[in-house]
PDB file of N, CA and C in Angstrom:
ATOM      1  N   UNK A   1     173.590 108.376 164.207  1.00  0.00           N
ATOM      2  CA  UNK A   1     173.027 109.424 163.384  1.00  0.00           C
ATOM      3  C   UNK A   1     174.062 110.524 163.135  1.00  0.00           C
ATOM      4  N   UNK A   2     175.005 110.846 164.133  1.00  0.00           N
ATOM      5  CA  UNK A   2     175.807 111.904 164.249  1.00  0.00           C
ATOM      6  C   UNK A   2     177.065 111.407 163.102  1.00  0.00           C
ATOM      7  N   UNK A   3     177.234 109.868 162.825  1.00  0.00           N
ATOM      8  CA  UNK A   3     178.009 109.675 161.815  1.00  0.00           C
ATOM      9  C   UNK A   3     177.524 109.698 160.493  1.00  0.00           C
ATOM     10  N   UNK A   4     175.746 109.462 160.389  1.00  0.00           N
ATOM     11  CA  UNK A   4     175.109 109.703 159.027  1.00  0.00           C
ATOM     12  C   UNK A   4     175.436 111.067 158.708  1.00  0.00           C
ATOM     13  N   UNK A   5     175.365 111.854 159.256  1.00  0.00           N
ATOM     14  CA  UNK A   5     175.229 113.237 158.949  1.00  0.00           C
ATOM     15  C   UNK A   5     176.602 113.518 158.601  1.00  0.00           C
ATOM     16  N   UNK A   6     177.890 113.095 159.182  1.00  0.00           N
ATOM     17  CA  UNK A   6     179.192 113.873 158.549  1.00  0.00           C
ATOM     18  C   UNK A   6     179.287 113.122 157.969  1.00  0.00           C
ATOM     19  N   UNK A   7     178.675 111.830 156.958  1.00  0.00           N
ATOM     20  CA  UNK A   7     179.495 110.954 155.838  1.00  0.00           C
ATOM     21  C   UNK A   7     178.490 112.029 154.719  1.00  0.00           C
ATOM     22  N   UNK A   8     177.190 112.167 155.405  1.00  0.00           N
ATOM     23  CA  UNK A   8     176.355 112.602 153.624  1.00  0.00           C
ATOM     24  C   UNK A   8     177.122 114.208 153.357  1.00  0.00           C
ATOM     25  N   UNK A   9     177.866 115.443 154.738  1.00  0.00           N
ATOM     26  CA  UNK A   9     178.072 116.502 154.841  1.00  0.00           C
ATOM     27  C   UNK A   9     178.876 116.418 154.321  1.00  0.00           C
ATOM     28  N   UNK A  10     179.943 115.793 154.889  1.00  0.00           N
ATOM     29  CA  UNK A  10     181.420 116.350 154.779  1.00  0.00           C
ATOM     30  C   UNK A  10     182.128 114.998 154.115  1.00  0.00           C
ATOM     31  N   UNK A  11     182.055 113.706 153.987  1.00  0.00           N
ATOM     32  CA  UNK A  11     183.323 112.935 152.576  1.00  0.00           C
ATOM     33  C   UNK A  11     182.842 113.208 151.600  1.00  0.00           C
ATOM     34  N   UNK A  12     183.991 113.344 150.304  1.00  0.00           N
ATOM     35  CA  UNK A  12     184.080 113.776 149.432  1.00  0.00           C
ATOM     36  C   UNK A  12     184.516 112.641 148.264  1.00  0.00           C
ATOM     37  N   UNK A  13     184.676 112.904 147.345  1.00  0.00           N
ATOM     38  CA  UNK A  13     185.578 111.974 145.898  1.00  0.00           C
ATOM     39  C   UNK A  13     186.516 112.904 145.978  1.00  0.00           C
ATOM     40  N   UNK A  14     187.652 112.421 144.789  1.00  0.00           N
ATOM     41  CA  UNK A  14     188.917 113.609 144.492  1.00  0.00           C
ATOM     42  C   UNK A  14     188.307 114.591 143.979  1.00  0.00           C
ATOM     43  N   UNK A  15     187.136 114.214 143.344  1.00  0.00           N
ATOM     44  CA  UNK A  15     186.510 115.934 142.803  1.00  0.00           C
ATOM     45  C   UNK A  15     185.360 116.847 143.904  1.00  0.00           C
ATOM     46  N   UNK A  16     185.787 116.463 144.864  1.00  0.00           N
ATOM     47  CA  UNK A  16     184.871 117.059 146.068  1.00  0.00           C
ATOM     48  C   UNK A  16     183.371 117.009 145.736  1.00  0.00           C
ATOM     49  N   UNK A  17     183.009 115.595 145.557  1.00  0.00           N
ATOM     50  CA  UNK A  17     182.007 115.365 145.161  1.00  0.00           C
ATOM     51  C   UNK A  17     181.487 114.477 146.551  1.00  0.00           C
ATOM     52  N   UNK A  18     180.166 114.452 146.464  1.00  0.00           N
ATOM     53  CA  UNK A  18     179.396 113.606 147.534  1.00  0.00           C
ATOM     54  C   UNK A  18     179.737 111.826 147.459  1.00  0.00           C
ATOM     55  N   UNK A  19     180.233 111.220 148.174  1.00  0.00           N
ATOM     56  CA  UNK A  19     180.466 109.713 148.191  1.00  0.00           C
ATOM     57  C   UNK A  19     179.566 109.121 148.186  1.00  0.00           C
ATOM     58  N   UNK A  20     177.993 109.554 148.664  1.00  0.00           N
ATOM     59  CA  UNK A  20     176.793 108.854 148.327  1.00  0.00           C
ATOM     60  C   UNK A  20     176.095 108.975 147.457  1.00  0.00           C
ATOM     61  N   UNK A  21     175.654 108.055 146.142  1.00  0.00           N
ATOM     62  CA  UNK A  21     175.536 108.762 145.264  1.00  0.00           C
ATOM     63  C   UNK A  21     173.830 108.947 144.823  1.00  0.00           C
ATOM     64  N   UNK A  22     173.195 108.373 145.475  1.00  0.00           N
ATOM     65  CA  UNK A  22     171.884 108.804 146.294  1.00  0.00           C
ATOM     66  C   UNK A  22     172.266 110.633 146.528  1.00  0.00           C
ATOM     67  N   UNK A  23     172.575 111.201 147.854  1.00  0.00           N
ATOM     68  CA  UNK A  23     172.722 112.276 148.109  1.00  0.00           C
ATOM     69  C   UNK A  23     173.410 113.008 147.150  1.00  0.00           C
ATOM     70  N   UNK A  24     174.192 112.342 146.366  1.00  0.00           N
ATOM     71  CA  UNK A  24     175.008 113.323 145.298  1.00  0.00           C
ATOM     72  C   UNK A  24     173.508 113.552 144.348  1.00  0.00           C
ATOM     73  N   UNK A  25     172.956 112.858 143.637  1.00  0.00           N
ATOM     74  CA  UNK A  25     171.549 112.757 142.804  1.00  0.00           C
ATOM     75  C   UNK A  25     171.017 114.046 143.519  1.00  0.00           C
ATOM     76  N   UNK A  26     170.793 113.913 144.950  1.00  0.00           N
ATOM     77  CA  UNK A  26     169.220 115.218 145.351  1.00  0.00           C
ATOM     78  C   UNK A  26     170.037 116.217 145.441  1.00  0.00           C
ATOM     79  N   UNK A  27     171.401 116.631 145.881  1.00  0.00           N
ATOM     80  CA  UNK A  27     172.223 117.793 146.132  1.00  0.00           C
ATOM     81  C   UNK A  27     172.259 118.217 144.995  1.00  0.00           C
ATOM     82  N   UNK A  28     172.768 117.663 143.907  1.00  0.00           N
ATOM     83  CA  UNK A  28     172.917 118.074 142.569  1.00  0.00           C
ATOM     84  C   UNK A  28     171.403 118.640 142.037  1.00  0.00           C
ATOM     85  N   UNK A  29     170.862 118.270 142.471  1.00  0.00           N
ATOM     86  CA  UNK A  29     169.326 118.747 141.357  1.00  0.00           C
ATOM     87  C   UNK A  29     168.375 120.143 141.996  1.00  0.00           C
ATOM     88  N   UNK A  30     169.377 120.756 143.422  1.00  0.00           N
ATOM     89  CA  UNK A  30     168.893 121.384 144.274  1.00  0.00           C
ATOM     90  C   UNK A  30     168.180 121.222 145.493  1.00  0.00           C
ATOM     91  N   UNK A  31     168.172 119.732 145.594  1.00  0.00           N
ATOM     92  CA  UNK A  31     167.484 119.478 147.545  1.00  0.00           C
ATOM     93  C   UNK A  31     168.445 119.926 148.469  1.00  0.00           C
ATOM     94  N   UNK A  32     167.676 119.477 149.637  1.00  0.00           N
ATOM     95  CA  UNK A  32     168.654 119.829 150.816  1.00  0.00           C
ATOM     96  C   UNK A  32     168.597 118.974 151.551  1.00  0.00           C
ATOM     97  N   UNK A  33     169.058 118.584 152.427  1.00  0.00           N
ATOM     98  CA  UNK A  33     168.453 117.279 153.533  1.00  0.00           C
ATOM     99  C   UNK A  33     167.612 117.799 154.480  1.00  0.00           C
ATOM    100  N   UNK A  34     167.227 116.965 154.622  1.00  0.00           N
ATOM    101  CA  UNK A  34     165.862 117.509 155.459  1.00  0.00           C
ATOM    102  C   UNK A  34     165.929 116.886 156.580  1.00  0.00           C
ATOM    103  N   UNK A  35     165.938 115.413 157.029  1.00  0.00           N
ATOM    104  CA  UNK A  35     166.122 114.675 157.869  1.00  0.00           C
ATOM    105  C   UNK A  35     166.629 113.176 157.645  1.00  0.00           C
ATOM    106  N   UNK A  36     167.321 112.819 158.548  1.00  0.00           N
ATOM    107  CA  UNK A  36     168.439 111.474 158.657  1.00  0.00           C
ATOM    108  C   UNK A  36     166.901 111.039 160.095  1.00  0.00           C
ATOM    109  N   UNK A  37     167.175 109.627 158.914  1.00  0.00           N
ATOM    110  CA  UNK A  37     165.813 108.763 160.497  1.00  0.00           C
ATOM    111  C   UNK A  37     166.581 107.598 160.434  1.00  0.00           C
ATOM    112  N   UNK A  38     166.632 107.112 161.341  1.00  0.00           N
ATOM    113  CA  UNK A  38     166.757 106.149 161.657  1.00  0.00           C
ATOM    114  C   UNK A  38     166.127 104.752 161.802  1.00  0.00           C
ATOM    115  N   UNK A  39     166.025 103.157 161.092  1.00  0.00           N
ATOM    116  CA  UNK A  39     165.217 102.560 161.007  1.00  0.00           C
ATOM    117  C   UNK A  39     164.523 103.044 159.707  1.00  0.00           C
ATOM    118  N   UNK A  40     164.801 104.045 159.027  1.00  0.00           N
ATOM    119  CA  UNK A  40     163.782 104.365 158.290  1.00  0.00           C
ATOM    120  C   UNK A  40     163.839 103.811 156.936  1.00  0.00           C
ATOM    121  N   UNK A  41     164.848 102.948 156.697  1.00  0.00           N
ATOM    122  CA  UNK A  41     164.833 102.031 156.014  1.00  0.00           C
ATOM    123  C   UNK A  41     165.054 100.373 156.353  1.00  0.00           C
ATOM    124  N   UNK A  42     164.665  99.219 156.826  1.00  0.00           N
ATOM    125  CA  UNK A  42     164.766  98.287 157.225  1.00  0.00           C
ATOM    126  C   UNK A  42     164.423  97.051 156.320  1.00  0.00           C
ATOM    127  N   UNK A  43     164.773  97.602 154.736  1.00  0.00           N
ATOM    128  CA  UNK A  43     164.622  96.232 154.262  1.00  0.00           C
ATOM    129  C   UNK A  43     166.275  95.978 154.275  1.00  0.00           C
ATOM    130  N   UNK A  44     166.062  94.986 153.504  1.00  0.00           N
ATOM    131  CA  UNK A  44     167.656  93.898 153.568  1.00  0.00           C
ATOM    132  C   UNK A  44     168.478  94.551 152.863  1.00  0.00           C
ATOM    133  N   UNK A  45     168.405  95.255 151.864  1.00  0.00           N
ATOM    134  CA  UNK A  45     169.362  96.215 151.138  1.00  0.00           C
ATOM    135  C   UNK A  45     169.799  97.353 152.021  1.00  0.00           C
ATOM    136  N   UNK A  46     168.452  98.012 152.819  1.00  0.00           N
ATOM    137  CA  UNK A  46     168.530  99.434 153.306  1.00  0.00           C
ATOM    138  C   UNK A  46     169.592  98.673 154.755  1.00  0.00           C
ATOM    139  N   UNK A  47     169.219  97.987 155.356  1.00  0.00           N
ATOM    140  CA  UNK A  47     169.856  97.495 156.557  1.00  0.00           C
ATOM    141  C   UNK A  47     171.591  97.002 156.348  1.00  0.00           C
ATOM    142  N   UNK A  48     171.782  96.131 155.420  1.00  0.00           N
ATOM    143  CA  UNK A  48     172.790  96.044 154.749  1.00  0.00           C
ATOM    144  C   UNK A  48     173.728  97.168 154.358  1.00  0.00           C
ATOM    145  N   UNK A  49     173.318  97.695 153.742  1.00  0.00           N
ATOM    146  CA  UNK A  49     173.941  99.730 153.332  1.00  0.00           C
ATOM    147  C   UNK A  49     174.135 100.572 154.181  1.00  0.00           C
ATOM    148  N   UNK A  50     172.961 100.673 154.598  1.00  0.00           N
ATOM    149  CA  UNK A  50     172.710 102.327 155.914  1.00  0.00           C
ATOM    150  C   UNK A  50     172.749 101.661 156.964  1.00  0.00           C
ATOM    151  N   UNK A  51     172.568 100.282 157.507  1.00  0.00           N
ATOM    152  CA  UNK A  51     172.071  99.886 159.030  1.00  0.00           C
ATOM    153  C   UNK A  51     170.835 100.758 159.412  1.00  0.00           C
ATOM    154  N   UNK A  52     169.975 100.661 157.692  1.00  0.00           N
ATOM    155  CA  UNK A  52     168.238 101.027 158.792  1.00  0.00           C
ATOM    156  C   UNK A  52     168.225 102.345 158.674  1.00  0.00           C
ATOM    157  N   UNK A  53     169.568 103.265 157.813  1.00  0.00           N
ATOM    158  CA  UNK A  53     169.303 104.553 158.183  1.00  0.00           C
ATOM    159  C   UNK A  53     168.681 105.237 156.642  1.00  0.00           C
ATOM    160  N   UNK A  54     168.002 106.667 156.848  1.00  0.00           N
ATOM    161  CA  UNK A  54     167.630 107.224 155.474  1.00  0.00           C
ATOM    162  C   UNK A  54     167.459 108.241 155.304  1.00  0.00           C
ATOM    163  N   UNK A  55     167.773 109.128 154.665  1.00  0.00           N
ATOM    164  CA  UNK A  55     167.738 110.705 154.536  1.00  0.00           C
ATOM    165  C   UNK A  55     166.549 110.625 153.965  1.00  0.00           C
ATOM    166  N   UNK A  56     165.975 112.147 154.470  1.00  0.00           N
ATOM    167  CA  UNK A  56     164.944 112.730 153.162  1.00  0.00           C
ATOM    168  C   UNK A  56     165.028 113.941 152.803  1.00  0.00           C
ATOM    169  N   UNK A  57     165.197 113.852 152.057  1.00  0.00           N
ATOM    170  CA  UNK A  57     165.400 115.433 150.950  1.00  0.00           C
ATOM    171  C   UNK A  57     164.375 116.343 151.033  1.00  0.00           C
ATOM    172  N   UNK A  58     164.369 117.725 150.587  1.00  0.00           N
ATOM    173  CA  UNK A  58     162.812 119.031 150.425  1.00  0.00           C
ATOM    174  C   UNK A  58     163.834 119.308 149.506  1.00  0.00           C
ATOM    175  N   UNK A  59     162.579 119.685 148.400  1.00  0.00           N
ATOM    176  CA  UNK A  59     163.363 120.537 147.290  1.00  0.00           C
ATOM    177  C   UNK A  59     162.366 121.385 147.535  1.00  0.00           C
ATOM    178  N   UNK A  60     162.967 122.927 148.067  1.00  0.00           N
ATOM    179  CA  UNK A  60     162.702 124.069 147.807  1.00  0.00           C
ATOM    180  C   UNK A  60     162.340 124.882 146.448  1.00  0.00           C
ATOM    181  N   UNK A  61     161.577 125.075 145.802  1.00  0.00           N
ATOM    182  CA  UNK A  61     161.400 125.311 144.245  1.00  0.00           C
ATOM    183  C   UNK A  61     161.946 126.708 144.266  1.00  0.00           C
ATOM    184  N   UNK A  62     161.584 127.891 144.942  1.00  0.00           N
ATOM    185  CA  UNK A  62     161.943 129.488 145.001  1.00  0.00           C
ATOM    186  C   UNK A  62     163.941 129.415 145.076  1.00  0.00           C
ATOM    187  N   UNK A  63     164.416 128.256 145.796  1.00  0.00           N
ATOM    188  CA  UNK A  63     165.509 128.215 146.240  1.00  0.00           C
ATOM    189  C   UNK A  63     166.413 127.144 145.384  1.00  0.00           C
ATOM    190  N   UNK A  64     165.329 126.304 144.558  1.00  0.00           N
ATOM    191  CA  UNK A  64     166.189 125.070 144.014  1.00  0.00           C
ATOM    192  C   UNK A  64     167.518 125.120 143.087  1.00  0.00           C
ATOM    193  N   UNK A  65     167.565 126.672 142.381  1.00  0.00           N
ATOM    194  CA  UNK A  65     168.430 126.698 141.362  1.00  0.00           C
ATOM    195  C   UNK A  65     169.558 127.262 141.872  1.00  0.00           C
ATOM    196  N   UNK A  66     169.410 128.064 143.355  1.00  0.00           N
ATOM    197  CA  UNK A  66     170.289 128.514 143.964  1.00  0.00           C
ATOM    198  C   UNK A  66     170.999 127.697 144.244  1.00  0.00           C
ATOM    199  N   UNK A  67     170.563 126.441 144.996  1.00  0.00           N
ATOM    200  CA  UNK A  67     171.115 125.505 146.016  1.00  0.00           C
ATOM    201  C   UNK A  67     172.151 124.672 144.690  1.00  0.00           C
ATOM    202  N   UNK A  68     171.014 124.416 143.881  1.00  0.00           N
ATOM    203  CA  UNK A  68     172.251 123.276 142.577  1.00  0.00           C
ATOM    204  C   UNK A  68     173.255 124.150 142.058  1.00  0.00           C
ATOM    205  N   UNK A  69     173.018 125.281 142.392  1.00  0.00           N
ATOM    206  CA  UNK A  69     174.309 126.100 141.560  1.00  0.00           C
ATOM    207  C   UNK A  69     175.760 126.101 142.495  1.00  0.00           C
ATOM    208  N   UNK A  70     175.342 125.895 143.903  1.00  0.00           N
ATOM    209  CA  UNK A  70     175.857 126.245 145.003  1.00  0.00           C
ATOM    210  C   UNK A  70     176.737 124.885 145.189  1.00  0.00           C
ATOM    211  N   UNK A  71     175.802 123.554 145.115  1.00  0.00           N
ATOM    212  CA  UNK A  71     176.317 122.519 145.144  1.00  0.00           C
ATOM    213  C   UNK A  71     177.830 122.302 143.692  1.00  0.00           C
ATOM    214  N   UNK A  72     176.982 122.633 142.695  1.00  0.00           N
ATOM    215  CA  UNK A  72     178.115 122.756 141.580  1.00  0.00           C
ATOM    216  C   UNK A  72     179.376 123.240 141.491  1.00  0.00           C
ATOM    217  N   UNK A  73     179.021 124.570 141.836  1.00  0.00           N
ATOM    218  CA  UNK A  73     180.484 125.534 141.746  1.00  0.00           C
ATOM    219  C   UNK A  73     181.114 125.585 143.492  1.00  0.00           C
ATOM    220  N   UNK A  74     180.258 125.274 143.976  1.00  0.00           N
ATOM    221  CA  UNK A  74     181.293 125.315 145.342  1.00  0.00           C
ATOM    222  C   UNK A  74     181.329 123.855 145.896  1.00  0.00           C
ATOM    223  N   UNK A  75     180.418 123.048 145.967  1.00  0.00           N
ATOM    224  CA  UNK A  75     179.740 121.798 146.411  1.00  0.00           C
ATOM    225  C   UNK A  75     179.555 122.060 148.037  1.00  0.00           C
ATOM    226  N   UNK A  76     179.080 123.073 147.891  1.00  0.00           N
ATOM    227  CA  UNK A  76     178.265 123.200 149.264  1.00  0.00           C
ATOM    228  C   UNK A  76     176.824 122.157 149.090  1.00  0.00           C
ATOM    229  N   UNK A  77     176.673 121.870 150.150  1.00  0.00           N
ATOM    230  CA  UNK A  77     175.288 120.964 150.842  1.00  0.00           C
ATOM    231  C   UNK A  77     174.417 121.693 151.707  1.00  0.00           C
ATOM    232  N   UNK A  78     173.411 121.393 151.224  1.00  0.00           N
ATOM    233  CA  UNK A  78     172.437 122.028 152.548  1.00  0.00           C
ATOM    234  C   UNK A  78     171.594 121.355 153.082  1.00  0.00           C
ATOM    235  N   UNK A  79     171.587 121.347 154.204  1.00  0.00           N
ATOM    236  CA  UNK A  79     171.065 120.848 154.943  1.00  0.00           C
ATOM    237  C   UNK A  79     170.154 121.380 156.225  1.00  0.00           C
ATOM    238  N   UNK A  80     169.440 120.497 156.577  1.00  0.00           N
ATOM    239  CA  UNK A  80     168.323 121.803 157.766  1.00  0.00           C
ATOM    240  C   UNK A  80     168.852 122.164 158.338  1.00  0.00           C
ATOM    241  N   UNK A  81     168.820 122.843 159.610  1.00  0.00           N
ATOM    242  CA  UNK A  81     169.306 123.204 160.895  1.00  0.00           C
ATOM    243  C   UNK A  81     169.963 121.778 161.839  1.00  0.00           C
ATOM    244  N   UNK A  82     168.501 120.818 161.667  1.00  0.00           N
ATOM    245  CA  UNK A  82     168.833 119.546 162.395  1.00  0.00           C
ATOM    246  C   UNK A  82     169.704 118.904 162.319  1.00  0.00           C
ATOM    247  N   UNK A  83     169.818 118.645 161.124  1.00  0.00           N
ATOM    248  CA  UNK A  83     170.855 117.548 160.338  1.00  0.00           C
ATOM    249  C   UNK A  83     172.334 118.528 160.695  1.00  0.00           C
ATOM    250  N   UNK A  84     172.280 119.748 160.900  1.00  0.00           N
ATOM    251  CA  UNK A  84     173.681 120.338 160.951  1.00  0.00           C
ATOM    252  C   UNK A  84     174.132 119.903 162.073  1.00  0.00           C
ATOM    253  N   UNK A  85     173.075 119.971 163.249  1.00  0.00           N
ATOM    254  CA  UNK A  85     173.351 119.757 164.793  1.00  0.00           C
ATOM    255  C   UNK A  85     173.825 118.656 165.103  1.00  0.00           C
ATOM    256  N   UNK A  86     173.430 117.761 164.267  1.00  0.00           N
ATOM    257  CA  UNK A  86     173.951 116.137 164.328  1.00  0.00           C
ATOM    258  C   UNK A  86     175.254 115.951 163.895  1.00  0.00           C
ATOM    259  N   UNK A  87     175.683 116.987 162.736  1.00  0.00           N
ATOM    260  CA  UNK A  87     177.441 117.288 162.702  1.00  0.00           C
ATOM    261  C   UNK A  87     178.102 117.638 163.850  1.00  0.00           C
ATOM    262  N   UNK A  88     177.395 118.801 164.014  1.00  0.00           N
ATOM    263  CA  UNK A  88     177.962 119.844 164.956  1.00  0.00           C
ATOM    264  C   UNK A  88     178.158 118.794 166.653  1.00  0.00           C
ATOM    265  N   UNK A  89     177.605 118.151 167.112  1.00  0.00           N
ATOM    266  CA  UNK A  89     177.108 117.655 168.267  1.00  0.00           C
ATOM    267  C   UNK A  89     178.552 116.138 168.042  1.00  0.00           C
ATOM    268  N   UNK A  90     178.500 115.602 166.887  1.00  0.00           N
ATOM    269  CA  UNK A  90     179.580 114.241 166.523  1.00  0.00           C
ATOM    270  C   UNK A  90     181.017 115.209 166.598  1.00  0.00           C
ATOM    271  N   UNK A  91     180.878 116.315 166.452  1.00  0.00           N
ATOM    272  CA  UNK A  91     182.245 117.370 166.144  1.00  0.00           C
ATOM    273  C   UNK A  91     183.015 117.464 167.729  1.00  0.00           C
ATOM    274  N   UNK A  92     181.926 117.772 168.609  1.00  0.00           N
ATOM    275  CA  UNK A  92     182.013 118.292 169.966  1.00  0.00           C
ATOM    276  C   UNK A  92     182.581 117.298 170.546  1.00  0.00           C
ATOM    277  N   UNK A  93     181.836 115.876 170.105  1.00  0.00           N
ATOM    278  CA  UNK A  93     182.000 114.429 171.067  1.00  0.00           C
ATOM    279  C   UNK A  93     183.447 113.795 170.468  1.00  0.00           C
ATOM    280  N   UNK A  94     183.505 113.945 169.424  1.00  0.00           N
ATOM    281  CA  UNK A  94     185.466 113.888 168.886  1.00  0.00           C
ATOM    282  C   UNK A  94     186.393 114.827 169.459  1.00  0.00           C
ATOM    283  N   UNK A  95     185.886 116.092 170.047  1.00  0.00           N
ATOM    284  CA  UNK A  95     186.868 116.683 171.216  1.00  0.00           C
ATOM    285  C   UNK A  95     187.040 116.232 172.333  1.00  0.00           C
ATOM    286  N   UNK A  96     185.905 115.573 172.914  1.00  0.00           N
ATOM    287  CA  UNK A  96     185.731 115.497 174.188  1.00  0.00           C
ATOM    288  C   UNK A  96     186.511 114.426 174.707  1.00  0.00           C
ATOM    289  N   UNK A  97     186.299 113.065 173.529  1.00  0.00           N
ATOM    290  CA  UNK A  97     186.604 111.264 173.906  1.00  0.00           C
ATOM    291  C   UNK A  97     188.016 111.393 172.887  1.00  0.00           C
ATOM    292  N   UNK A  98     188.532 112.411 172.194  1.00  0.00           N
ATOM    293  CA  UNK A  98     189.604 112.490 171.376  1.00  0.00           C
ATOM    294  C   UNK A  98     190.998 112.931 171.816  1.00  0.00           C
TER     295      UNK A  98
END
């Protein structure tokens, strides 16, 4: 999970764009991630692709035009608190075993 979260956060294209293009679609239109589950996709495509894994997006409506503007001109991502911790926590464990 801690690697779902820094491929949808942090790789990029040469135009610092999202490499998934699923997550590029909800970032761009103003979502945020909401949660990375695991298993939470298990058909033969989803297992094949993610190994079973699946984000889900909240589009904030009061916040949505902020966030796509944010994604645009800066390509910031947002994401919950959770989904950050799952960066933050894969960040710590590449110091530790690194």
């Amino acid at each position: 999970m801690m690697l779902a979260a820094r491929y949808m956060l942090t790789e990029r294209d040469s135009r610092s764009a999202l490499l998934d293009p699923v997550a590029c679609f909800h970032i761009g239109k103003g979502a945020r991630i909401d949660r990375c589950s695991w298993l939470g996709d298990t058909s033969a495509r989803g297992m094949a692709r993610y190994d079973g894994r699946m984000l889900n997006y909240a589009y904030d409506l009061p916040a949505l035009e902020k966030k796509r503007d944010a994604y645009a001109r800066q390509r910031s991502v947002a994401a919950a608190p959770a989904v950050r911790a799952l960066l933050a926590a894969g960040s710590v464990l590449g110091r530790v075993s690194g």
